[in-house]
N, C-alpha and C. Protein backbone atom coordinates (compact mmCIF):
# COMPACT_ATOMS: atom_id res chain seq x y z
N UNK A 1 11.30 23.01 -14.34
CA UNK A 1 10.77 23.89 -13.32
C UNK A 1 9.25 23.75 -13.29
N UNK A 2 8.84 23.77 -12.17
CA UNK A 2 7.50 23.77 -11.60
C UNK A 2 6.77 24.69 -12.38
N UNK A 3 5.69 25.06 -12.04
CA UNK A 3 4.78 26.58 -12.00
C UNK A 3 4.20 26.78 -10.70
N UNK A 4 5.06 27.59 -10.33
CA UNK A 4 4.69 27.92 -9.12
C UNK A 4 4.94 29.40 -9.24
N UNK A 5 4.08 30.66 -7.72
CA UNK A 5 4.18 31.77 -7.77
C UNK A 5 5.59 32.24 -8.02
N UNK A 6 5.17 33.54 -8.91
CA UNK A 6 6.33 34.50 -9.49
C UNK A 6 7.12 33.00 -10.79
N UNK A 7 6.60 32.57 -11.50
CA UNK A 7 6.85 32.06 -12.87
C UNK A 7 6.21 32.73 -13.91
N UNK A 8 7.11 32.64 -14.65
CA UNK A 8 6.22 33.36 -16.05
C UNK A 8 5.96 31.75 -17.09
N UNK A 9 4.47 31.67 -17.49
CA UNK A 9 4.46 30.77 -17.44
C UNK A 9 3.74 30.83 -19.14
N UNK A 10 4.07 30.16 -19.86
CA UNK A 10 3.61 29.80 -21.65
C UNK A 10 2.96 28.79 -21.83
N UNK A 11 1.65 29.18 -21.83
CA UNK A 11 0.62 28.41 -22.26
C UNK A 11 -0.34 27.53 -23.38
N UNK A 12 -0.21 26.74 -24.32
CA UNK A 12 -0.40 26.30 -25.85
C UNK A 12 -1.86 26.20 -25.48
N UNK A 13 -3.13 26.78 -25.81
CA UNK A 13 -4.47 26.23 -25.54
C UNK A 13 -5.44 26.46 -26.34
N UNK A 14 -6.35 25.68 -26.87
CA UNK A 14 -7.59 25.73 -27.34
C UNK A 14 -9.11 26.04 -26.51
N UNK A 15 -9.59 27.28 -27.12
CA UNK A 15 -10.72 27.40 -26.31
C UNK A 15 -12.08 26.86 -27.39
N UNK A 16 -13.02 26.46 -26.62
CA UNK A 16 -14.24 25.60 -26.94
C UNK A 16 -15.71 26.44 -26.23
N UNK A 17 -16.72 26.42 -26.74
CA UNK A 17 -17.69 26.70 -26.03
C UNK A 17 -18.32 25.04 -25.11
N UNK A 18 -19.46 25.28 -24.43
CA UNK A 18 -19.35 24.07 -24.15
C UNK A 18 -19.67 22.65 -24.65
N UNK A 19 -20.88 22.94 -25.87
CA UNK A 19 -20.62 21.89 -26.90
C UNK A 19 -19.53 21.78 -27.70
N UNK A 20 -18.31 22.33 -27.50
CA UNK A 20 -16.93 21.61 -28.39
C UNK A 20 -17.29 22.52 -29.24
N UNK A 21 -17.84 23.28 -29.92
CA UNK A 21 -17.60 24.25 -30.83
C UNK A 21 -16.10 25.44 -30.92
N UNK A 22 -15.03 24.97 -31.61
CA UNK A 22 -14.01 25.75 -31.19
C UNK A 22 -14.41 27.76 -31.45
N UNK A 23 -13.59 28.28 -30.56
CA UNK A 23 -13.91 29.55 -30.63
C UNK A 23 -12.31 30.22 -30.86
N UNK A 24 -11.46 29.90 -30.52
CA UNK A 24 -10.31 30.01 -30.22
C UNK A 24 -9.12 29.07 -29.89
N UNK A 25 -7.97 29.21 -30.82
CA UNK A 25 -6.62 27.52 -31.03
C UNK A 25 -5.79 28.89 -30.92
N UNK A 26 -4.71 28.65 -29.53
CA UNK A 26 -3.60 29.47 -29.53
C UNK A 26 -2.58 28.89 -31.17
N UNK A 27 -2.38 30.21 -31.73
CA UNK A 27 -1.28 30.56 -32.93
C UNK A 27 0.24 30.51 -31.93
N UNK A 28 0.42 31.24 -31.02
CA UNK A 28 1.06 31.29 -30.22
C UNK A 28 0.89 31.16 -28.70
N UNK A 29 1.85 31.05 -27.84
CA UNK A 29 1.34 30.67 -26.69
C UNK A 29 0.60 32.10 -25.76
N UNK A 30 -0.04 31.77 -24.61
CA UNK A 30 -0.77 32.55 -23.88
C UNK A 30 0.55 32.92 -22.60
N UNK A 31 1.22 33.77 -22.72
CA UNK A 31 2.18 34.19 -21.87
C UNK A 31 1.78 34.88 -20.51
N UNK A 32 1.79 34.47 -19.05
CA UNK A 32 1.67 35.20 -18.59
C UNK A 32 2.14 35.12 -16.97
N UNK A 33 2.18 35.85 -16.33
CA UNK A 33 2.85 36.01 -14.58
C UNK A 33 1.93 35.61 -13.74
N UNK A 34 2.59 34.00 -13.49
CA UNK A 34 1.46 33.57 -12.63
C UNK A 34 1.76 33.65 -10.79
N UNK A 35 0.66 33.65 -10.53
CA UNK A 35 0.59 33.46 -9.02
C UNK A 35 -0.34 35.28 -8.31
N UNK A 36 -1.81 34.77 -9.11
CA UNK A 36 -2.56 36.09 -8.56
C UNK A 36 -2.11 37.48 -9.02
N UNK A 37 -1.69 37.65 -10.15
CA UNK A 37 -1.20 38.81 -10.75
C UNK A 37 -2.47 39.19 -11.79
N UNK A 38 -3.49 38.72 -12.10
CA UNK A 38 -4.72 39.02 -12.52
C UNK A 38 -3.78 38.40 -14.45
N UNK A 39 -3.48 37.56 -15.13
CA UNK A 39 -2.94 37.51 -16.25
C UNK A 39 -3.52 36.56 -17.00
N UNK A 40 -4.34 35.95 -15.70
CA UNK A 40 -5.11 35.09 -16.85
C UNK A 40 -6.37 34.62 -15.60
N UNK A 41 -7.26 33.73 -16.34
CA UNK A 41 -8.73 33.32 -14.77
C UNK A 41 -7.66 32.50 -13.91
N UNK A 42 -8.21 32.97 -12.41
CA UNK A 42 -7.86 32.22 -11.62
C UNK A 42 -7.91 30.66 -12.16
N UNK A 43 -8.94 30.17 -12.25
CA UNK A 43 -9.31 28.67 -12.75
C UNK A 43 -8.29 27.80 -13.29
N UNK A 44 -7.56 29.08 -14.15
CA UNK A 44 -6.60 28.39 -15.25
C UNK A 44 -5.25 28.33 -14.09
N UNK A 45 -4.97 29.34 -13.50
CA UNK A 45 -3.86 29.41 -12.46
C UNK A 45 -4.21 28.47 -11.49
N UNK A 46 -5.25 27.94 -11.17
CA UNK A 46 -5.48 26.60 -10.33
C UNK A 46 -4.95 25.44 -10.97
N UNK A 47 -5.64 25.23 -12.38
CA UNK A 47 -5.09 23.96 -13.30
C UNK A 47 -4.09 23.50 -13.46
N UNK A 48 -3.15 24.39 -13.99
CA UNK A 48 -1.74 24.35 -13.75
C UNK A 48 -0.85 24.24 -12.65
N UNK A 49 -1.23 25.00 -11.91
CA UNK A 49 0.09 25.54 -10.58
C UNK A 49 0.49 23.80 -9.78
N UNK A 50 1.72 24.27 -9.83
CA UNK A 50 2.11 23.06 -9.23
C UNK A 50 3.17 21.78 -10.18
N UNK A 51 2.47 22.23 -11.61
CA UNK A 51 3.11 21.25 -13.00
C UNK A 51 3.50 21.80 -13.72
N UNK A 52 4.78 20.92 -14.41
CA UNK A 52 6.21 20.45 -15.52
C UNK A 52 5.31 21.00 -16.65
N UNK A 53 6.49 21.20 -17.13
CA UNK A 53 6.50 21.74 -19.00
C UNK A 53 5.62 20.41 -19.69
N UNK A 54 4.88 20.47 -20.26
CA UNK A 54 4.43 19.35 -21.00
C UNK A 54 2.84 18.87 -20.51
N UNK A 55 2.65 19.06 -19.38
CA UNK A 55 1.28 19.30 -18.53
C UNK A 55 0.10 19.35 -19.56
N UNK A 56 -0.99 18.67 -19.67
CA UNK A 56 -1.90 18.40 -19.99
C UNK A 56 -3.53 18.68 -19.38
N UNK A 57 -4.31 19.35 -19.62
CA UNK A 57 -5.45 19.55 -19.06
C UNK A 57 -7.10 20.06 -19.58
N UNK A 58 -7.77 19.65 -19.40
CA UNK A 58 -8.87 20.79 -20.25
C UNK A 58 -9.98 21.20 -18.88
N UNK A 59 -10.13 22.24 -18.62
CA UNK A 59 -11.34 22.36 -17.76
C UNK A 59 -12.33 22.96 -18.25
N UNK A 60 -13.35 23.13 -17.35
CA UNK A 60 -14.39 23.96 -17.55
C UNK A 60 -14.95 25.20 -17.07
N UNK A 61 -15.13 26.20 -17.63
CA UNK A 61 -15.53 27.80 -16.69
C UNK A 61 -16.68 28.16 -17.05
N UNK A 62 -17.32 28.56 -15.64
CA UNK A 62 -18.91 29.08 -15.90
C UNK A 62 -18.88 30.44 -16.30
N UNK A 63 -19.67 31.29 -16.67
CA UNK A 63 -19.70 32.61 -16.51
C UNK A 63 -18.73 33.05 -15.93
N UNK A 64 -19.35 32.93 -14.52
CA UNK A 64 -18.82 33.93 -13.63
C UNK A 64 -17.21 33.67 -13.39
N UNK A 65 -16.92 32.36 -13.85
CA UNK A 65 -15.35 32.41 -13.36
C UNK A 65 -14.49 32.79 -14.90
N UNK A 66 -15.19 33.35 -15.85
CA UNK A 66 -14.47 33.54 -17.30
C UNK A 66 -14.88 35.36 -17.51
N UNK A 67 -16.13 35.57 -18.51
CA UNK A 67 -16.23 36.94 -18.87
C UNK A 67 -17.34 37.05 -18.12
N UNK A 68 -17.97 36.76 -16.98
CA UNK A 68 -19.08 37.10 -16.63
C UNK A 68 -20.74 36.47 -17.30
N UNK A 69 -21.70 36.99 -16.89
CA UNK A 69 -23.02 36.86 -17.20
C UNK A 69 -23.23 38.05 -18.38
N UNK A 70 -24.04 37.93 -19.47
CA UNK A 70 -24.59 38.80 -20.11
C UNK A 70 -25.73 39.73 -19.88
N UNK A 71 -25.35 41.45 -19.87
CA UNK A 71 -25.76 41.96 -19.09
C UNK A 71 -26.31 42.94 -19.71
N UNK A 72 -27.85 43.11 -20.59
CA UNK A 72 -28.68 43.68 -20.98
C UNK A 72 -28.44 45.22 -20.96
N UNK A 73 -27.83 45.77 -19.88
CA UNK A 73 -27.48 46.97 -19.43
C UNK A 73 -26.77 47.25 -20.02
N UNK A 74 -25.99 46.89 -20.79
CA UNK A 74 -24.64 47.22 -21.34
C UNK A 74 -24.87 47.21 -23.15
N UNK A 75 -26.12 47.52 -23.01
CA UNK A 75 -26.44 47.72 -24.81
C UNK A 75 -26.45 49.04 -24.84
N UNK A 76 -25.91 49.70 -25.77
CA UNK A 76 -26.33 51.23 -25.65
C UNK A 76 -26.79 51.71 -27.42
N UNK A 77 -27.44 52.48 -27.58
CA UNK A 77 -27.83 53.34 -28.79
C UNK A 77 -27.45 54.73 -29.09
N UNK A 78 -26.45 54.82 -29.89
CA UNK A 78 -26.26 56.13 -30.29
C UNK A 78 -26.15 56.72 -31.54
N UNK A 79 -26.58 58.10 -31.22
CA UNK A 79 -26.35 58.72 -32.72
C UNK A 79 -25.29 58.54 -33.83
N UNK A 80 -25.46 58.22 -34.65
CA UNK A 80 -24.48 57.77 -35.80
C UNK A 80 -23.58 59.00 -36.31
N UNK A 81 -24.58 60.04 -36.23
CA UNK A 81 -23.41 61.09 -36.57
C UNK A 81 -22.33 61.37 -35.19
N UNK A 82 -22.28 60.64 -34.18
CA UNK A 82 -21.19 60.19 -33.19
C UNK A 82 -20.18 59.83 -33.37
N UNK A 83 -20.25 59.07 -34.38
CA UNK A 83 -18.75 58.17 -34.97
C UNK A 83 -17.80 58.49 -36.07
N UNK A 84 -16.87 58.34 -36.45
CA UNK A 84 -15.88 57.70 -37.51
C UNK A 84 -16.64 57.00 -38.71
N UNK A 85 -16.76 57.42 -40.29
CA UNK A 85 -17.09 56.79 -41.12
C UNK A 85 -15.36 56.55 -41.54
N UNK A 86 -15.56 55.36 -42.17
CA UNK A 86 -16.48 54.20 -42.16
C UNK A 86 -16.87 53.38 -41.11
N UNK A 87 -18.06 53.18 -40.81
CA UNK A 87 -18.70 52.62 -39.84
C UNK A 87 -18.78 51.14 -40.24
N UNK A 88 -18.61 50.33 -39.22
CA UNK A 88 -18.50 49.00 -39.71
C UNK A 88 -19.42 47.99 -38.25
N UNK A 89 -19.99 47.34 -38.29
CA UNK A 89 -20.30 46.22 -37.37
C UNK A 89 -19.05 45.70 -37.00
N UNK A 90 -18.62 45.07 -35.71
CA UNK A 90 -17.82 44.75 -35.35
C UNK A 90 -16.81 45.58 -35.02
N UNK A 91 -16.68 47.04 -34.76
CA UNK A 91 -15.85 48.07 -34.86
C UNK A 91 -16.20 48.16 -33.07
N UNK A 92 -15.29 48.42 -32.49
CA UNK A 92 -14.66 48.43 -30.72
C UNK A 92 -14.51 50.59 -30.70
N UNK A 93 -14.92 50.80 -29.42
CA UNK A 93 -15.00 51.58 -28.97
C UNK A 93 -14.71 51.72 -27.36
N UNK A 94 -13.92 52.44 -26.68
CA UNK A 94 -13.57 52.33 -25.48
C UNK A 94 -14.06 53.60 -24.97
N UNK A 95 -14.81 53.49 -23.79
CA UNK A 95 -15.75 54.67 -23.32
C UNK A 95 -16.51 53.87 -21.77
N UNK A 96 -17.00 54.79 -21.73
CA UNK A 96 -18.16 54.73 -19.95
C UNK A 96 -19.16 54.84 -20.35
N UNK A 97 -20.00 54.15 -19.63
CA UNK A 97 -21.15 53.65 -19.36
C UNK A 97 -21.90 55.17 -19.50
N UNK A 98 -21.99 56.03 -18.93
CA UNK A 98 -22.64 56.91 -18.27
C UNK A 98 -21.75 57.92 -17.38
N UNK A 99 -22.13 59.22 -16.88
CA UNK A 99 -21.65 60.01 -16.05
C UNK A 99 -21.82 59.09 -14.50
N UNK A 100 -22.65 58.25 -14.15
CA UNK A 100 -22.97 57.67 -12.74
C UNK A 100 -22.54 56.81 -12.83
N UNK A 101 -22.12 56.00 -13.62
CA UNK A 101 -20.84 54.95 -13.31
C UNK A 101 -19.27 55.68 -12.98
N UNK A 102 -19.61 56.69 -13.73
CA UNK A 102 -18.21 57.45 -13.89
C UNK A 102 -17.99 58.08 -12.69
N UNK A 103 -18.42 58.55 -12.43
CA UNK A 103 -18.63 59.09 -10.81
C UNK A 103 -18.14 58.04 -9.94
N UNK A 104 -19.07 56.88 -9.92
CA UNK A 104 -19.17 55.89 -8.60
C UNK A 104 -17.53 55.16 -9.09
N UNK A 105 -17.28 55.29 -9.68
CA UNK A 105 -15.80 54.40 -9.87
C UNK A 105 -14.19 55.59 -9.96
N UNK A 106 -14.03 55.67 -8.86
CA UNK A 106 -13.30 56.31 -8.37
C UNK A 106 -11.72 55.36 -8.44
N UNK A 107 -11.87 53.90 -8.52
CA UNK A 107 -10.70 53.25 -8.90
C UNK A 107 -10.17 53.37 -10.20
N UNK A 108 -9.05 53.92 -10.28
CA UNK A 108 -8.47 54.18 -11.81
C UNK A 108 -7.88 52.58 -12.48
N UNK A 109 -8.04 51.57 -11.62
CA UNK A 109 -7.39 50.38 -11.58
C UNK A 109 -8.31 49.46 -12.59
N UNK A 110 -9.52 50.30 -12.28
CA UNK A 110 -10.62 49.66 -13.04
C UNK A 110 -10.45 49.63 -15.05
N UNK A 111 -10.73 48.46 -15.70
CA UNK A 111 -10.96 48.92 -16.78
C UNK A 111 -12.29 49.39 -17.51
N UNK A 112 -11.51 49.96 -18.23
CA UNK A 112 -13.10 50.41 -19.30
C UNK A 112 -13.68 49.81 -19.51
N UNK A 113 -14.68 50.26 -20.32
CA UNK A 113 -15.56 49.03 -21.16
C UNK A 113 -15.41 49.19 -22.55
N UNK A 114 -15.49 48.38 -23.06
CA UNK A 114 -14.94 48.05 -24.79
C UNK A 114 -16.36 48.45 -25.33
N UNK A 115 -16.96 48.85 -26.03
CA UNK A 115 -18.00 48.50 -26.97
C UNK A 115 -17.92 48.27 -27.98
N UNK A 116 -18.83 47.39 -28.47
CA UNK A 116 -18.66 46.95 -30.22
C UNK A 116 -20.04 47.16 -30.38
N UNK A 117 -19.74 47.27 -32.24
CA UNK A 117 -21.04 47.78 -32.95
C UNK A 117 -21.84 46.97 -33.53
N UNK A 118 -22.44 46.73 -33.22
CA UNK A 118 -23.72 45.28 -33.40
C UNK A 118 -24.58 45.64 -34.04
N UNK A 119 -24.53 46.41 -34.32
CA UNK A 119 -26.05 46.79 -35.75
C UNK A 119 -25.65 48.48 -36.12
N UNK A 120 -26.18 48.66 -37.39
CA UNK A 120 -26.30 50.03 -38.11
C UNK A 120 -27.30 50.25 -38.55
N UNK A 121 -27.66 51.60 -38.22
CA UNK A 121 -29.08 51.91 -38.73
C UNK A 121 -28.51 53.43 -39.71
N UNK A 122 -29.59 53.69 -40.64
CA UNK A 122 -28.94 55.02 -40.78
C UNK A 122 -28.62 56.07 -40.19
N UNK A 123 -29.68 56.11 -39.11
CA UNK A 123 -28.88 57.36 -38.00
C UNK A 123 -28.42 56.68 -36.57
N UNK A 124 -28.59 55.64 -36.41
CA UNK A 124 -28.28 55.04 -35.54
C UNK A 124 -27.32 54.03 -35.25
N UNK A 125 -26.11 53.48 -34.09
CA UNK A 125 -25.26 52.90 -33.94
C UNK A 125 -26.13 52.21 -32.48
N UNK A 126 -25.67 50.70 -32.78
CA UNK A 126 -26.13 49.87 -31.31
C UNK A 126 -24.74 49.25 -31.01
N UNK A 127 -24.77 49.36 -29.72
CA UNK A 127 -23.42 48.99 -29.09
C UNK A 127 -23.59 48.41 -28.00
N UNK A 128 -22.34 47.56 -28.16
CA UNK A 128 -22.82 46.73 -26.79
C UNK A 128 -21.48 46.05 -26.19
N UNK A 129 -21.47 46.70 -24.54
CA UNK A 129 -20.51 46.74 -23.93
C UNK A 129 -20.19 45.35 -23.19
N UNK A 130 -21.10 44.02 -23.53
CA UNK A 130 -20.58 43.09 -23.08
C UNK A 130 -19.23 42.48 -23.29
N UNK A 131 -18.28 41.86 -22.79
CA UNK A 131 -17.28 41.08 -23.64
C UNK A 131 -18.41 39.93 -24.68
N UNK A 132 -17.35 39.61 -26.02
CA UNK A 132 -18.33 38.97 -26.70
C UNK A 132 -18.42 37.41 -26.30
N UNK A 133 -17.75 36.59 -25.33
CA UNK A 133 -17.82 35.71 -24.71
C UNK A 133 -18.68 35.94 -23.10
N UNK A 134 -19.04 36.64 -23.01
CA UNK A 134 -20.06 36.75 -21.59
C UNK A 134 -21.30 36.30 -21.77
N UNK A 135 -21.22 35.41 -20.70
CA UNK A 135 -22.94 34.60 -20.48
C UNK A 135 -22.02 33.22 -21.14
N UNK A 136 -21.22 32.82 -21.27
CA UNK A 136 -21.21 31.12 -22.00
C UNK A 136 -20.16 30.83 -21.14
N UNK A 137 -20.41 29.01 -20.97
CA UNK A 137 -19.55 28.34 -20.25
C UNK A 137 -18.58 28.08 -21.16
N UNK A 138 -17.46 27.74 -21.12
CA UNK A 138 -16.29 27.85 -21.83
C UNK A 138 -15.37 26.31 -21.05
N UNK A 139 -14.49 26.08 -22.25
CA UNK A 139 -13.90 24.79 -22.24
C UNK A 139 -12.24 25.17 -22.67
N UNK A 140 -11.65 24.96 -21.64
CA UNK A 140 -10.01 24.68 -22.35
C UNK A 140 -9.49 23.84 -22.21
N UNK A 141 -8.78 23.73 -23.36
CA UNK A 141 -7.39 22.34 -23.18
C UNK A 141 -6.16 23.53 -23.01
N UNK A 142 -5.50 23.09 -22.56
CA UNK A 142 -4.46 23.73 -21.84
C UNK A 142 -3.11 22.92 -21.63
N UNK A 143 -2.18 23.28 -22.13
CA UNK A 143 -1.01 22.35 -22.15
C UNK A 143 0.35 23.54 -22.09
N UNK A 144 1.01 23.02 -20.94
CA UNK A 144 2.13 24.13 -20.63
C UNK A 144 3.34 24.01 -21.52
N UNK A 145 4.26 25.10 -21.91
CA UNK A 145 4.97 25.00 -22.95
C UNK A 145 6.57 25.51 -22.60
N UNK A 146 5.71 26.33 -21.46
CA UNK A 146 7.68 26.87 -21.12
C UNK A 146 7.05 27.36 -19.35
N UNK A 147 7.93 27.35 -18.79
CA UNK A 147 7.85 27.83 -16.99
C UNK A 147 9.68 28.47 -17.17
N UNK A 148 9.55 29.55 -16.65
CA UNK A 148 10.86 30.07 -16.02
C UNK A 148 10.72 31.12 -15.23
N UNK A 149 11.61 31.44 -14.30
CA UNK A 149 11.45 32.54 -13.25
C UNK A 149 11.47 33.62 -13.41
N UNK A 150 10.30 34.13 -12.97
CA UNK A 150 10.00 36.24 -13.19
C UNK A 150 11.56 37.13 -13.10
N UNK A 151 11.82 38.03 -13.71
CA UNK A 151 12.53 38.75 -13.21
C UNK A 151 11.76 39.93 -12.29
N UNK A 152 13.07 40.44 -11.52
CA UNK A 152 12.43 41.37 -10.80
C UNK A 152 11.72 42.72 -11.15
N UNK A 153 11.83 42.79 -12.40
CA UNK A 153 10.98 43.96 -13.70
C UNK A 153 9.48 43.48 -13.44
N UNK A 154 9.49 42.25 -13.95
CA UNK A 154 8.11 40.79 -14.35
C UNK A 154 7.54 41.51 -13.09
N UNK A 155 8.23 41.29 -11.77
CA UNK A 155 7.50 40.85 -10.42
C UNK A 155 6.92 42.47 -10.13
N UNK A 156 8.01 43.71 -10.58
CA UNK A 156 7.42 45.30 -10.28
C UNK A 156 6.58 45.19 -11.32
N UNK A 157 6.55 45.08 -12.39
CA UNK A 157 5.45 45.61 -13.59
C UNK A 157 4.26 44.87 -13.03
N UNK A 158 4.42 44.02 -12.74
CA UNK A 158 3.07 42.55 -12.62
C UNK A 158 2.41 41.77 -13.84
N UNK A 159 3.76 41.84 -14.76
CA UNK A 159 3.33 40.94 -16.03
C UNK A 159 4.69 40.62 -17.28
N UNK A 160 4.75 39.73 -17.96
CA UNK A 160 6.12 39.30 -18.43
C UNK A 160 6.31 40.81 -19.25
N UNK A 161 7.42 41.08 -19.59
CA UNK A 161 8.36 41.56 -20.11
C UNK A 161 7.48 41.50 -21.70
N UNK A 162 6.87 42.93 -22.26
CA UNK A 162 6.81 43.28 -23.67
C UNK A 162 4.77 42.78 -23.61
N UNK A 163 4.35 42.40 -22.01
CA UNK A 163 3.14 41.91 -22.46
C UNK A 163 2.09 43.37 -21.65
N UNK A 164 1.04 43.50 -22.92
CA UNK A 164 0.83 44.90 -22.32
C UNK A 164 -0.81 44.74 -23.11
N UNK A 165 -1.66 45.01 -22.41
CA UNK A 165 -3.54 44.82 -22.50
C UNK A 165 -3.84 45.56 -23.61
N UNK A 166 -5.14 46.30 -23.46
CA UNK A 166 -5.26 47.16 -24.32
C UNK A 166 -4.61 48.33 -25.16
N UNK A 167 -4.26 48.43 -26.67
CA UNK A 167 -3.85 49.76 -26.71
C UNK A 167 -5.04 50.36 -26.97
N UNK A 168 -4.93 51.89 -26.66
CA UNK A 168 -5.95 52.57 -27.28
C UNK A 168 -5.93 53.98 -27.61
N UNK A 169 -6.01 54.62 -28.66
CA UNK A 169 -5.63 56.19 -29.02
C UNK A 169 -6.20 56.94 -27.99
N UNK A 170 -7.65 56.80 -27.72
CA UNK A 170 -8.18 58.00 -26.89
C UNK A 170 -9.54 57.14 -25.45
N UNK A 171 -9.69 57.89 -24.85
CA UNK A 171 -10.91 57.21 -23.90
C UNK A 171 -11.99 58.16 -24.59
N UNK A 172 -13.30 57.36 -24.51
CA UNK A 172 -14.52 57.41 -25.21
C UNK A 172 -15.56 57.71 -23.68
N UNK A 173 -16.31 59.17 -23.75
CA UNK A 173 -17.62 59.03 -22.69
C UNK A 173 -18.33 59.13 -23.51
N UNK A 174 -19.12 58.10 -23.85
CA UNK A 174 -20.65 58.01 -24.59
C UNK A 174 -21.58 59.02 -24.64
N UNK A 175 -21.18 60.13 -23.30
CA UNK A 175 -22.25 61.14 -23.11
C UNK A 175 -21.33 62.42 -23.39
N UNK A 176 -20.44 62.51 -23.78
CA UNK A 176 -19.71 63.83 -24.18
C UNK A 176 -19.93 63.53 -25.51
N UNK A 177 -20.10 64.79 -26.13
CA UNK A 177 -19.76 65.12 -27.47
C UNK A 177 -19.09 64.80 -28.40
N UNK A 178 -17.67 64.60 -27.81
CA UNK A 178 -16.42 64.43 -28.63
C UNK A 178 -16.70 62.98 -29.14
N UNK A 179 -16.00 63.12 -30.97
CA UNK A 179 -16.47 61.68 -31.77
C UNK A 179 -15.80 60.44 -30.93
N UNK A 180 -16.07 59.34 -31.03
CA UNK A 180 -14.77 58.13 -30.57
C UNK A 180 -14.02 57.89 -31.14
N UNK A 181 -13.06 57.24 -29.91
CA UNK A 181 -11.78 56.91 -30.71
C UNK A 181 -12.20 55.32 -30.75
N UNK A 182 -11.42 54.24 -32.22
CA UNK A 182 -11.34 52.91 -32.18
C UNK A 182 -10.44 52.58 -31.11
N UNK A 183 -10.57 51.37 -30.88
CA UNK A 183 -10.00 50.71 -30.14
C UNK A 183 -9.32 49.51 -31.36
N UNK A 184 -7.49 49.69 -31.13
CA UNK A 184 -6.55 49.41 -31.33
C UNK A 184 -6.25 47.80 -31.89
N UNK A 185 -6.36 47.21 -30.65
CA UNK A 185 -6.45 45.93 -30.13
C UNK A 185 -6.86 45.31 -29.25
N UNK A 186 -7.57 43.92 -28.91
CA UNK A 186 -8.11 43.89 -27.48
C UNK A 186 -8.11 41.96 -27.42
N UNK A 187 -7.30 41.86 -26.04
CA UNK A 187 -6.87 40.65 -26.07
C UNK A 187 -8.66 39.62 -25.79
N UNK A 188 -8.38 38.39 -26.00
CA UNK A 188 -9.57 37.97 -25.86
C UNK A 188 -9.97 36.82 -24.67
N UNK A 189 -8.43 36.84 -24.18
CA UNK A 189 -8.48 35.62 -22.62
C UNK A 189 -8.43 36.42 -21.56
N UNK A 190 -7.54 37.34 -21.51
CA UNK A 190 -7.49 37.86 -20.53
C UNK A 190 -7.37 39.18 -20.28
């Protein structure tokens, strides 16, 4: 079978920055509902669509067609007595920007923003809401592993069967009071 729209489609791939520095070797494959269902970059749903199990490819993504540009705005500083000890660098937080983002985004469709903790001070936490791949061009090899047809669950949910984004205990506003909650898990392609 092809890959064509409404396939659920299993992906084997290695990601690279753009000097070949690996960043990421799928353990398992990258599962997901192709044909504009948002499951993985368009780019990659271009590469593929159209080709057999066994398919071979590596392309290239700028910024803007992967995690975006790196965006200065999205550093934030907060009080340390804010958080969860033990405090760790590298520790994810899911929260808003601000009350005026919060406001202006009236789409619930929208996701959060992740933050991670990039430095500790003693009273202070720096965080920063970029994805940690934003601002770099990115390289995949990409080789298809399985294609079979959505069920009609796949096609209402808008993603295979058991595949599900972020978990997360609680939502985080940076400007309320209440401590944060960690963030769970957080996929890193898509």
């Amino acid at each position: 079978m092809k890959v064509q729209k409404n396939t659920i489609v299993s992906l084997k791939y290695r990601l690279t920055d753009a000097q070949d520095n690996l960043i990421e070797e799928s353990a398992g494959p990258m599962i997901y509902l192709h044909g504009g269902y948002d499951g993985t970059f368009p780019k990659i749903e271009e590469a593929v669509d159209g080709h057999d199990v066994g398919y071979e490819t590596t392309i290239q993504l700028e910024p803007n067609d992967a995690f975006g540009d790196y965006d200065p705005e999205l550093l934030k500083i907060e009080a340390r007595s804010r958080f969860p000890e033990p405090l760790e660098v590298g520790m994810q937080f899911e929260g808003l920007l601000d009350d005026e983002q919060s406001a202006s985004e009236d789409d619930d469709d929208e996701d959060p923003l992740i933050y991670t903790v990039t430095d500790l001070a003693e009273d202070k936490v720096v965080l920063d809401g970029n994805h940690p791949l934003a601002g770099l061009a990115l390289k995949f090899w990409l080789q298809i592993a399985d294609v079979r047809q959505a069920t009609e669950e796949e096609l209402e949910d808008g993603h295979p069967q058991g595949a599900f984004g972020l978990e997360v205990e609680d939502d985080l506003d940076l400007d309320d009071e209440q401590p944060p909650q960690t963030v769970m898990q957080r996929p890193t392609l898509h």
